[in-house]
PDB file of N, CA and C in Angstrom:
ATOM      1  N   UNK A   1       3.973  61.218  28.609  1.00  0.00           N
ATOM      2  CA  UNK A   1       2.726  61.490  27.935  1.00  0.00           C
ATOM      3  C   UNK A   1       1.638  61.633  28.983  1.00  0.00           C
ATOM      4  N   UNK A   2       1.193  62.613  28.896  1.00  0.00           N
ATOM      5  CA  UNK A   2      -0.017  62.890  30.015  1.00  0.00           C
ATOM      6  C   UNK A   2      -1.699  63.416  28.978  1.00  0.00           C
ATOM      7  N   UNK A   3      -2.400  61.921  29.620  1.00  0.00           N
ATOM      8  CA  UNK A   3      -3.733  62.206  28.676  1.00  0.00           C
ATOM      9  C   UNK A   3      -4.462  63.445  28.641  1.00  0.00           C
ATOM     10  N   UNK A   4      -4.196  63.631  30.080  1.00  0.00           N
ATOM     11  CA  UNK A   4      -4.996  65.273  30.439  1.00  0.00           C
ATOM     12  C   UNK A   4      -4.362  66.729  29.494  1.00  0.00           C
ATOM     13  N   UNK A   5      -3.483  66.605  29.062  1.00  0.00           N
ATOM     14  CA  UNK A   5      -2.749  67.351  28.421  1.00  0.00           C
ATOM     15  C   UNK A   5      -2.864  67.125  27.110  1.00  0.00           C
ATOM     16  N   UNK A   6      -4.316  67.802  26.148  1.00  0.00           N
ATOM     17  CA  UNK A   6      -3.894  67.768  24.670  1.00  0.00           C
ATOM     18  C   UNK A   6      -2.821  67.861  23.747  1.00  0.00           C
ATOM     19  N   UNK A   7      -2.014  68.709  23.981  1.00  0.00           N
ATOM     20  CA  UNK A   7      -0.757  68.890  23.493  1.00  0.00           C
ATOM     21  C   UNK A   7       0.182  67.524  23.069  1.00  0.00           C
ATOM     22  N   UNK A   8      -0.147  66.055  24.443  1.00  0.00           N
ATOM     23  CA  UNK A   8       0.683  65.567  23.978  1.00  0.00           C
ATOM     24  C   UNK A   8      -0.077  64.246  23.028  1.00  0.00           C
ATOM     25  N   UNK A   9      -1.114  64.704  23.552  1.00  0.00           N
ATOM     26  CA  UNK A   9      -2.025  63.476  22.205  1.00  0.00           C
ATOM     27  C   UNK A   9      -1.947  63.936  20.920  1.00  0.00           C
ATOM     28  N   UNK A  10      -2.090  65.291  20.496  1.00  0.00           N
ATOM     29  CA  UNK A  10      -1.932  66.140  18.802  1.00  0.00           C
ATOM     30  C   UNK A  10      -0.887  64.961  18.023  1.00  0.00           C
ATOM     31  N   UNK A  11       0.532  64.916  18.778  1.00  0.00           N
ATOM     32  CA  UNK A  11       1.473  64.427  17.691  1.00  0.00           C
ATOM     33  C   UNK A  11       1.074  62.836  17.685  1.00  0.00           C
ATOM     34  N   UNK A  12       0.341  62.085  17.945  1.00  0.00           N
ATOM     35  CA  UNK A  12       0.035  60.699  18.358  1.00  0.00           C
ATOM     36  C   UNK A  12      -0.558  60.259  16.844  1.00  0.00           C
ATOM     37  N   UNK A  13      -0.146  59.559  16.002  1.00  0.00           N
ATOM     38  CA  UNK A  13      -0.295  58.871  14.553  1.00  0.00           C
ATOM     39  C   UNK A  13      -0.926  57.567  14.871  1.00  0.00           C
ATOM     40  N   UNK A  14      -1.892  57.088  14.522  1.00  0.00           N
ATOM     41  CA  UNK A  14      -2.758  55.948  14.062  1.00  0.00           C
ATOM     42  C   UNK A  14      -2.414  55.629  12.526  1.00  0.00           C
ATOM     43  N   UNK A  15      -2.283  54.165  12.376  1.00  0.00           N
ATOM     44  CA  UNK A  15      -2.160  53.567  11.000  1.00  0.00           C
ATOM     45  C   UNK A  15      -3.469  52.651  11.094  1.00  0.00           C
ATOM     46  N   UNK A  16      -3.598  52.733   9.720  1.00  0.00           N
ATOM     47  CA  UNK A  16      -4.634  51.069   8.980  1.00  0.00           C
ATOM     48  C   UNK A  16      -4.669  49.709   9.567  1.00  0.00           C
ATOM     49  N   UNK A  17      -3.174  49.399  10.123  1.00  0.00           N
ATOM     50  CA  UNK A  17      -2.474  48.094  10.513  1.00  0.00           C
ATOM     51  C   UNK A  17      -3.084  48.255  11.990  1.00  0.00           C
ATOM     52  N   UNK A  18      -3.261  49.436  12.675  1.00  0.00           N
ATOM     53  CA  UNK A  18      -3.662  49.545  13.844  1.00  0.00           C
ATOM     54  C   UNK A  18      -2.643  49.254  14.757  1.00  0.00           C
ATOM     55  N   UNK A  19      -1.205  50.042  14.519  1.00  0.00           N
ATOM     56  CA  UNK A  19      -0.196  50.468  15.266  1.00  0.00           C
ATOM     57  C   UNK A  19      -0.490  52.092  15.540  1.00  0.00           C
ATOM     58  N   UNK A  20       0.113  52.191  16.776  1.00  0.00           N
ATOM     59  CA  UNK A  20       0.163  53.699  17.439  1.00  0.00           C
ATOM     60  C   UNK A  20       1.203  54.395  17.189  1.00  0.00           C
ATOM     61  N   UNK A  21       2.091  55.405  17.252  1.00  0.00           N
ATOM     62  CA  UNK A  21       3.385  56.231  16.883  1.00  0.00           C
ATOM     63  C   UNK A  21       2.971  57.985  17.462  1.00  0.00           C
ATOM     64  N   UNK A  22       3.971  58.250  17.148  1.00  0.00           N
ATOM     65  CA  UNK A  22       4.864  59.646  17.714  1.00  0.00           C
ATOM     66  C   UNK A  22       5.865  59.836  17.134  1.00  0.00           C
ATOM     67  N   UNK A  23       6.103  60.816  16.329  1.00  0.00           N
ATOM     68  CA  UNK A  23       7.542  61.521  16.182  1.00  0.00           C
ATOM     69  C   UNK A  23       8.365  61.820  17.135  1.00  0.00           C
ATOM     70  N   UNK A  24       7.541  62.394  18.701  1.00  0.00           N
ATOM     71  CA  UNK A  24       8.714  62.350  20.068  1.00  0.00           C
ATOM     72  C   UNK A  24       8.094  61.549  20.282  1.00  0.00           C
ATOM     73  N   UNK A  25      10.049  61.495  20.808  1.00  0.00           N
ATOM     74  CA  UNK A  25      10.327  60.214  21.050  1.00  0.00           C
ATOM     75  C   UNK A  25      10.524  60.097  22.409  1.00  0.00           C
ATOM     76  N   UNK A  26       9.963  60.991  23.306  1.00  0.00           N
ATOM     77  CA  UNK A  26       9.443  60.624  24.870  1.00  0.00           C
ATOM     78  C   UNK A  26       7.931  59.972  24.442  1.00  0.00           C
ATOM     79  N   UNK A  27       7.157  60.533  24.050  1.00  0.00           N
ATOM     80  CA  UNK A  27       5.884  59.875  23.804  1.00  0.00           C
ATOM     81  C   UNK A  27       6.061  58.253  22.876  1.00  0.00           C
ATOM     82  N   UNK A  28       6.853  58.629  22.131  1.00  0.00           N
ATOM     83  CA  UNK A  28       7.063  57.244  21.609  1.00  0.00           C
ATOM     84  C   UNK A  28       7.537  56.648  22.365  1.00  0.00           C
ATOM     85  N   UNK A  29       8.151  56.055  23.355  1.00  0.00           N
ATOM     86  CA  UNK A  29       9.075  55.430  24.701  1.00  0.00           C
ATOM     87  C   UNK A  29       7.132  54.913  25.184  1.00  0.00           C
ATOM     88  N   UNK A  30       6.719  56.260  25.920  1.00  0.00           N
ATOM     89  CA  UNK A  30       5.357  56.117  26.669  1.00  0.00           C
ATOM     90  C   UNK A  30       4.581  55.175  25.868  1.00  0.00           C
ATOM     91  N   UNK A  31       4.613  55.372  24.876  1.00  0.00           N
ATOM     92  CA  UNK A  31       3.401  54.285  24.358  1.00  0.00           C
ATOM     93  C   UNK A  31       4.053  52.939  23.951  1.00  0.00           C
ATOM     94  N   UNK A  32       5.022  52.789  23.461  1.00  0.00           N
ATOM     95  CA  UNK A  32       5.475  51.045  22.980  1.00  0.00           C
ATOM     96  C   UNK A  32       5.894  50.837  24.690  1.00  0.00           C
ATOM     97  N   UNK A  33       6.683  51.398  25.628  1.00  0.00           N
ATOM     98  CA  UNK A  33       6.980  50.864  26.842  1.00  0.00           C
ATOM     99  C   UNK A  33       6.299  51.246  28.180  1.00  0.00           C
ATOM    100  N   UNK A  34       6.003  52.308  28.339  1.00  0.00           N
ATOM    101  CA  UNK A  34       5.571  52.477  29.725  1.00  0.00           C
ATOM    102  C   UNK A  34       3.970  51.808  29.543  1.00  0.00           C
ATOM    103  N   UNK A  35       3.495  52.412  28.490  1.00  0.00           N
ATOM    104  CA  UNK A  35       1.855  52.086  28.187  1.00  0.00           C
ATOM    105  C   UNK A  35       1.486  50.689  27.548  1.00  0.00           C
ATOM    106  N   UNK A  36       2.425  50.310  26.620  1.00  0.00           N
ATOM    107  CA  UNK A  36       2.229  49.048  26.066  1.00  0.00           C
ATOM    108  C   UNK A  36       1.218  48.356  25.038  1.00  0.00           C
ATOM    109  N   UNK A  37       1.443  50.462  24.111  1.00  0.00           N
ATOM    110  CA  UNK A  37       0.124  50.634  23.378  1.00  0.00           C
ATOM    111  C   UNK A  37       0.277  49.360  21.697  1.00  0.00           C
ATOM    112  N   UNK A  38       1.238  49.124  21.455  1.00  0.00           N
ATOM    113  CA  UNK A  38       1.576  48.201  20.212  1.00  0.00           C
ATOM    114  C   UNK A  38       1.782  46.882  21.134  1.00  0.00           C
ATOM    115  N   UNK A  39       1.190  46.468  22.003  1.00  0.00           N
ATOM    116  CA  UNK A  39       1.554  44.858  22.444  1.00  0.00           C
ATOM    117  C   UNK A  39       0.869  44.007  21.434  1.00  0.00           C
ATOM    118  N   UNK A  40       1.278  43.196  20.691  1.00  0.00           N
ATOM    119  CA  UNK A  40       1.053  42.214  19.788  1.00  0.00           C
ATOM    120  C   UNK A  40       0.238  40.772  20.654  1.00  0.00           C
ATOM    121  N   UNK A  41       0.787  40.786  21.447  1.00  0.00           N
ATOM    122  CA  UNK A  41       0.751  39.766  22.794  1.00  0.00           C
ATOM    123  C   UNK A  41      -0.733  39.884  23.173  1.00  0.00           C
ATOM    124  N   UNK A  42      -0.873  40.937  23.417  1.00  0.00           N
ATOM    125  CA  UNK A  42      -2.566  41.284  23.851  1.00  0.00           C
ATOM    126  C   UNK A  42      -3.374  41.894  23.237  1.00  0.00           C
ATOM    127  N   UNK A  43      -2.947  41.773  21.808  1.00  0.00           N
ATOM    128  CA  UNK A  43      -3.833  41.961  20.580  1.00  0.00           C
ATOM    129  C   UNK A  43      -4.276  43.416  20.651  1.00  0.00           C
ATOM    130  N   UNK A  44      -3.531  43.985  20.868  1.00  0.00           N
ATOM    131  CA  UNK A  44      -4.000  45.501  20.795  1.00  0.00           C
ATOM    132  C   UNK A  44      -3.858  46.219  19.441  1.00  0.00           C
ATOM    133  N   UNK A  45      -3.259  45.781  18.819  1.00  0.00           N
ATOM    134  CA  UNK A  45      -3.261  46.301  17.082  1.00  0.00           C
ATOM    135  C   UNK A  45      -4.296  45.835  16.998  1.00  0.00           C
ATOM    136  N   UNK A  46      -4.306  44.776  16.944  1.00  0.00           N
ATOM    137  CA  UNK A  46      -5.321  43.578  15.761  1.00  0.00           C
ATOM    138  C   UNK A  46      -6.774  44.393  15.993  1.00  0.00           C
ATOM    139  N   UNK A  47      -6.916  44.039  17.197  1.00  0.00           N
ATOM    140  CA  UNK A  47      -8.100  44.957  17.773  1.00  0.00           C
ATOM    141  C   UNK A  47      -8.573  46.027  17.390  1.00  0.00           C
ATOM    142  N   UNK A  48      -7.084  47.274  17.590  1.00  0.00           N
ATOM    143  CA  UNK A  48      -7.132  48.764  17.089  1.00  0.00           C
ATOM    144  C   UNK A  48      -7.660  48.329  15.553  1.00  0.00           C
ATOM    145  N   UNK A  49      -7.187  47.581  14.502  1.00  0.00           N
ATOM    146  CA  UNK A  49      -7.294  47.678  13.308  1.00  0.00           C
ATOM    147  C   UNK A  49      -8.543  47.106  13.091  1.00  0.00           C
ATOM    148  N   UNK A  50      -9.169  46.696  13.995  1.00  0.00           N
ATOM    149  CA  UNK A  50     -10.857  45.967  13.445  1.00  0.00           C
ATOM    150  C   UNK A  50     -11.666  46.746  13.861  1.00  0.00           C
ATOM    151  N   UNK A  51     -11.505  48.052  14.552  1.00  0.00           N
ATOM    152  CA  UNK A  51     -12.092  48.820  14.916  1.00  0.00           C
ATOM    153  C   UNK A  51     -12.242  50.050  13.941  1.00  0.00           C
ATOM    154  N   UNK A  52     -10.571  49.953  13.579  1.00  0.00           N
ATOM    155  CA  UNK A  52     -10.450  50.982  12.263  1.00  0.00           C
ATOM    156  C   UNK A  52     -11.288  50.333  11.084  1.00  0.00           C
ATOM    157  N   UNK A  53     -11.306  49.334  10.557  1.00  0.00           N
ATOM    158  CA  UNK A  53     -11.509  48.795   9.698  1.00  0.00           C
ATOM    159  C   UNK A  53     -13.365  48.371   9.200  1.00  0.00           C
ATOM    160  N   UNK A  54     -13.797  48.731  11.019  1.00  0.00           N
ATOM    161  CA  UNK A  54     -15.382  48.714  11.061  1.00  0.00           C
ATOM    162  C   UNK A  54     -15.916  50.469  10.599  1.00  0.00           C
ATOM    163  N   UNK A  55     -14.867  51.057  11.184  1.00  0.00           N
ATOM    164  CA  UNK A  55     -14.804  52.351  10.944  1.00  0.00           C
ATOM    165  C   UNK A  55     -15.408  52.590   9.516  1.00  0.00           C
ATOM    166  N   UNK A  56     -13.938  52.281   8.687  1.00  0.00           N
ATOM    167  CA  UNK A  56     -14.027  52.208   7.294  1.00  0.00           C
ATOM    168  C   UNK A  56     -15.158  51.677   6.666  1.00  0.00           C
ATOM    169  N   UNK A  57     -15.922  50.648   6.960  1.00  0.00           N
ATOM    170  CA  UNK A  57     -16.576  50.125   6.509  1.00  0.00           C
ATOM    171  C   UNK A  57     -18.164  50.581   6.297  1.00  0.00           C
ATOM    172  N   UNK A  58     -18.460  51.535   7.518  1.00  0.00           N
ATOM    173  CA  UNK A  58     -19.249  52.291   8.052  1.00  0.00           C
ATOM    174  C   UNK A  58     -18.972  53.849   7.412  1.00  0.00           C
ATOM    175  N   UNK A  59     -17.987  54.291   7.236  1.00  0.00           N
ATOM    176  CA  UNK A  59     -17.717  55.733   6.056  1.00  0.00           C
ATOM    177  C   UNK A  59     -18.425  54.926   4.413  1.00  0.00           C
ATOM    178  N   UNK A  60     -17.994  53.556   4.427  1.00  0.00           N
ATOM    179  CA  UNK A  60     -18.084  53.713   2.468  1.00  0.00           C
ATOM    180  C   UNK A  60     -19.720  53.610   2.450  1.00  0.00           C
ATOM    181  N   UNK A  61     -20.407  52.780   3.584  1.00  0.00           N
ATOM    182  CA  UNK A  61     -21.843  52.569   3.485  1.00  0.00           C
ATOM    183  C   UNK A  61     -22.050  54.024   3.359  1.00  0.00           C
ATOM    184  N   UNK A  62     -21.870  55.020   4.009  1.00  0.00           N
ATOM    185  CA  UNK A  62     -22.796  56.399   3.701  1.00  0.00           C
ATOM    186  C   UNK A  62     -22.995  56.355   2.500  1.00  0.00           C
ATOM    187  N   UNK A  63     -23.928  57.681   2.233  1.00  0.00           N
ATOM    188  CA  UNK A  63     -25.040  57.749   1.290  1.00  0.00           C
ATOM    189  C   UNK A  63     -24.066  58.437   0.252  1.00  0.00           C
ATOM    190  N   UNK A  64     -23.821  59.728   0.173  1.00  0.00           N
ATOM    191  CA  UNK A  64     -22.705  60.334  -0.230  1.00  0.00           C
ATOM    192  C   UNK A  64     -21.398  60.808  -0.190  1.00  0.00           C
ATOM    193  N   UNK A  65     -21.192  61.634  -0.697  1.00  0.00           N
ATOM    194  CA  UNK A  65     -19.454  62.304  -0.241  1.00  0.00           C
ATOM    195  C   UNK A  65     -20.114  63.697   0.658  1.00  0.00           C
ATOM    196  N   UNK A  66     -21.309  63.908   0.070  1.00  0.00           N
ATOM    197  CA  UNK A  66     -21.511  65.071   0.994  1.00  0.00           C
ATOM    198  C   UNK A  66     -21.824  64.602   2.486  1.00  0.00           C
ATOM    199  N   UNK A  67     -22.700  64.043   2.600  1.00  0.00           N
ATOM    200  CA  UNK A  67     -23.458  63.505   3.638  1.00  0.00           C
ATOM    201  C   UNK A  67     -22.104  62.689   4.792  1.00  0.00           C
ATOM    202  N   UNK A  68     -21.372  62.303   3.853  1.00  0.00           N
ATOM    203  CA  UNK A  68     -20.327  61.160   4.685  1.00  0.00           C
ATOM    204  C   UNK A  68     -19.615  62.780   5.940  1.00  0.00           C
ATOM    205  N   UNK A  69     -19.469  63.791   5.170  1.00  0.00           N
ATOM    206  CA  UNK A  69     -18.431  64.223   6.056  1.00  0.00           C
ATOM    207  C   UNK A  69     -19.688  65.104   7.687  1.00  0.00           C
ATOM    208  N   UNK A  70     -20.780  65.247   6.920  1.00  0.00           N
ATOM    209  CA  UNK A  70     -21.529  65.833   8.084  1.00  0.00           C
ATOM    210  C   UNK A  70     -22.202  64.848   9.077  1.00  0.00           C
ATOM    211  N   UNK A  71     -22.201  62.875   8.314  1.00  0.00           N
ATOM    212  CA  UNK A  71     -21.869  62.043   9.424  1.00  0.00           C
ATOM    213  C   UNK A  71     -20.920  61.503  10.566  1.00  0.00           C
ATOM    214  N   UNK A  72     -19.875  61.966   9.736  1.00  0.00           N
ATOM    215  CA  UNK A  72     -18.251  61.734  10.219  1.00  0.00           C
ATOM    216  C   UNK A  72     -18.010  62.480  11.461  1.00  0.00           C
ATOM    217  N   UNK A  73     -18.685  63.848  11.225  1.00  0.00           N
ATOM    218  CA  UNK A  73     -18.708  65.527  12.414  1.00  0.00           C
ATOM    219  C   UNK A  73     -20.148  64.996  13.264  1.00  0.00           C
ATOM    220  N   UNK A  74     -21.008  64.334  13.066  1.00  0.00           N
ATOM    221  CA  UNK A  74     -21.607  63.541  14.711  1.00  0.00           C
ATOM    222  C   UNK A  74     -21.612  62.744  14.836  1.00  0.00           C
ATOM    223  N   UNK A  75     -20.768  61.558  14.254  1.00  0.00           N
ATOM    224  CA  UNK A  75     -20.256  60.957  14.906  1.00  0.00           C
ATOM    225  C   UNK A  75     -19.095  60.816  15.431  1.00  0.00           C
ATOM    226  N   UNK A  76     -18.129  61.912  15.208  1.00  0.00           N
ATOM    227  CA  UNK A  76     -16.912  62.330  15.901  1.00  0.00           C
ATOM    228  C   UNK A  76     -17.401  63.327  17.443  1.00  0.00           C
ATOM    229  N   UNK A  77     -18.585  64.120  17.174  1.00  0.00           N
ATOM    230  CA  UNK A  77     -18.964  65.007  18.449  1.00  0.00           C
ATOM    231  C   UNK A  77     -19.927  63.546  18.765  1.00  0.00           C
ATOM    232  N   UNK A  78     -19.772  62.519  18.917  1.00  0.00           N
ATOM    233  CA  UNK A  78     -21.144  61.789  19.618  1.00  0.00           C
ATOM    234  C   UNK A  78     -19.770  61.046  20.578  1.00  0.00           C
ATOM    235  N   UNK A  79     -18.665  60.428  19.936  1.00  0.00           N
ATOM    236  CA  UNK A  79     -17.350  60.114  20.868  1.00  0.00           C
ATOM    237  C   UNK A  79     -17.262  61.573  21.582  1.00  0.00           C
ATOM    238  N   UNK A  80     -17.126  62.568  21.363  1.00  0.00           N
ATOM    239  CA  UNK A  80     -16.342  63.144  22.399  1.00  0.00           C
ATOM    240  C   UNK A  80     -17.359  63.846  23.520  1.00  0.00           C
ATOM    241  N   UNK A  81     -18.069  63.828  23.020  1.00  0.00           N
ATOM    242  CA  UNK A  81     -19.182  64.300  24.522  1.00  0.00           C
ATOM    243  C   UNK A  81     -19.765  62.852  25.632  1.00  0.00           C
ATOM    244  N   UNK A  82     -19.563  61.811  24.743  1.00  0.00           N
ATOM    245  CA  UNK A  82     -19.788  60.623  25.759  1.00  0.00           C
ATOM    246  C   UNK A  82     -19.007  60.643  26.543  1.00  0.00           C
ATOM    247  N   UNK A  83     -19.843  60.595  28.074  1.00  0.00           N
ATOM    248  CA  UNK A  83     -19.087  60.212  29.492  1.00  0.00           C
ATOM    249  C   UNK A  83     -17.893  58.532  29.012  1.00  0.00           C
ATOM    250  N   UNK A  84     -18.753  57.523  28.601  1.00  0.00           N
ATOM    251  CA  UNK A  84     -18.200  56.844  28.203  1.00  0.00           C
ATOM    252  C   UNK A  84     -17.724  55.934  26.767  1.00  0.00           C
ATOM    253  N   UNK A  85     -16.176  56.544  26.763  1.00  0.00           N
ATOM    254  CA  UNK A  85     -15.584  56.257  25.311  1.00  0.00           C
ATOM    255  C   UNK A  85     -15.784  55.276  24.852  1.00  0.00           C
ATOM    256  N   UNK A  86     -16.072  54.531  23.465  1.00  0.00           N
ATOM    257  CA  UNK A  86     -15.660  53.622  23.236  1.00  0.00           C
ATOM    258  C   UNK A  86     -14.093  52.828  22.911  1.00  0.00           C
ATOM    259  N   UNK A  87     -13.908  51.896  22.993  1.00  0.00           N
ATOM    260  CA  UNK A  87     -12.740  51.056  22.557  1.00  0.00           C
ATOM    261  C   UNK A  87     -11.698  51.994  21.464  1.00  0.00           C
ATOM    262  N   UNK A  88     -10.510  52.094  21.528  1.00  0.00           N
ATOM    263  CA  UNK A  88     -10.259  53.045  20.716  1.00  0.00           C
ATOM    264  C   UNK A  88     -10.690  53.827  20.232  1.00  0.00           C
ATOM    265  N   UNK A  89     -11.224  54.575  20.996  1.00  0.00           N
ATOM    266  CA  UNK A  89     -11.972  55.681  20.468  1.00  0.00           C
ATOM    267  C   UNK A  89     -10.656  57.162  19.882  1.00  0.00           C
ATOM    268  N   UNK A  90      -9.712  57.117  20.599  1.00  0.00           N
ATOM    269  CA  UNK A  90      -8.546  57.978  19.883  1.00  0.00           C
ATOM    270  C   UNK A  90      -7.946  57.275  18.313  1.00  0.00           C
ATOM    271  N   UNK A  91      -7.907  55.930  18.174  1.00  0.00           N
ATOM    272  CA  UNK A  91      -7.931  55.813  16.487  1.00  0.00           C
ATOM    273  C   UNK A  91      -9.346  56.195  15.800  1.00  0.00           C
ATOM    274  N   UNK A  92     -10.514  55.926  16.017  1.00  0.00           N
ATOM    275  CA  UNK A  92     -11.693  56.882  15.527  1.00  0.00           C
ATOM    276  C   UNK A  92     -11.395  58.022  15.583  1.00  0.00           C
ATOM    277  N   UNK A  93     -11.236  58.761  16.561  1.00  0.00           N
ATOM    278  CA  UNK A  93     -11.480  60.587  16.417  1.00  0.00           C
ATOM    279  C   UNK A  93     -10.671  60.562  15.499  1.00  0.00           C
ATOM    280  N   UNK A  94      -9.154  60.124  14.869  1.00  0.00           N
ATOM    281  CA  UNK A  94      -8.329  59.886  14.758  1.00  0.00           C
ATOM    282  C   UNK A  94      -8.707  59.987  13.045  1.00  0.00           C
ATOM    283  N   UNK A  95      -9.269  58.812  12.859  1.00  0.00           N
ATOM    284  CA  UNK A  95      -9.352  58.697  11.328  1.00  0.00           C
ATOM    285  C   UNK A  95     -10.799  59.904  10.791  1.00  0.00           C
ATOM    286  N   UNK A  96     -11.455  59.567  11.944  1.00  0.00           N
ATOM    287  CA  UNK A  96     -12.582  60.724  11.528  1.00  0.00           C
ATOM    288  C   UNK A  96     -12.021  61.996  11.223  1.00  0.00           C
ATOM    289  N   UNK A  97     -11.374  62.816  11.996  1.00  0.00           N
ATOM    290  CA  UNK A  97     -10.998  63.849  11.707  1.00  0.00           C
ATOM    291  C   UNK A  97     -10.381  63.785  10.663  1.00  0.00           C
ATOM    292  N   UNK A  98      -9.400  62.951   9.960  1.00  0.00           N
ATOM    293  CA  UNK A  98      -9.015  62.777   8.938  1.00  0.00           C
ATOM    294  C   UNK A  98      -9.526  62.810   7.454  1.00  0.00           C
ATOM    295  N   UNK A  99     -11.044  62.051   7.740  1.00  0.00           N
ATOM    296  CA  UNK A  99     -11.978  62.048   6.346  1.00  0.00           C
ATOM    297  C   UNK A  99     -12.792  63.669   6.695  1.00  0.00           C
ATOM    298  N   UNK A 100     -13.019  64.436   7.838  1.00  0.00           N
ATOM    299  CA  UNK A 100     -13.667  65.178   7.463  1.00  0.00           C
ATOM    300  C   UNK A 100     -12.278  66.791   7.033  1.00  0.00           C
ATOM    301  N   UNK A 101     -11.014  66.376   7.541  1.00  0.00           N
ATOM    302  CA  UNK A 101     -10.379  67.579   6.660  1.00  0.00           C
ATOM    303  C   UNK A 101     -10.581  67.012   5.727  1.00  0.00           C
ATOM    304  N   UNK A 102     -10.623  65.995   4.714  1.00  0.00           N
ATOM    305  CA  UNK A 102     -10.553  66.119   3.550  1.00  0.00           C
ATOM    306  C   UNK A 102     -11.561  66.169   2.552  1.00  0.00           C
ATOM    307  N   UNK A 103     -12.395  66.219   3.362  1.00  0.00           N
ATOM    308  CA  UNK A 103     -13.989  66.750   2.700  1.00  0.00           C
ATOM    309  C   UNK A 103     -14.729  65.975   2.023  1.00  0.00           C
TER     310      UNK A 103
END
């Protein structure tokens, strides 16, 4: 898995629970072993999922259904133009992009 390379982040799945996944299964290898992206040990779910979960919490406060998705699109372009990411910021883009395909 090479970060510089979009291609191999596209197939990369975020859950609720704030586990990471891949259908390939070289990238899946890279992230539970070489990267050590599901370590339980060093709270990296728990974490991922309170981040998701602040996420969430921060979509239902918006004002509307309209408004939520044209907040969702700057604050998805406000992660990706920052020099510096926040904390899981690939489960954010992650779920963001998610609420704004679905409108």
């Amino acid at each position: 898995m090479n970060p510089l390379k979009p291609e191999t982040l596209r197939g990369i799945k975020y859950y609720g629970n704030g586990k990471i996944d891949s259908d390939d299964e070289a990238v899946r290898k890279d992230l539970n072993e070489t990267l050590n992206l599901n370590c339980e040990a060093a709270c990296l779910p728990q974490n991922r999922k309170a981040a998701i979960e602040a996420l969430n919490e921060w979509m239902k406060s918006s004002a509307s259904r309209r408004s939520i998705v044209s907040a969702c699109k700057k604050r998805r372009d406000g992660i990706e133009e920052s020099e510096l990411k926040p904390e899981y910021a690939g489960a954010l883009l992650y779920f963001l992009d998610r609420r704004i395909r679905r409108g």
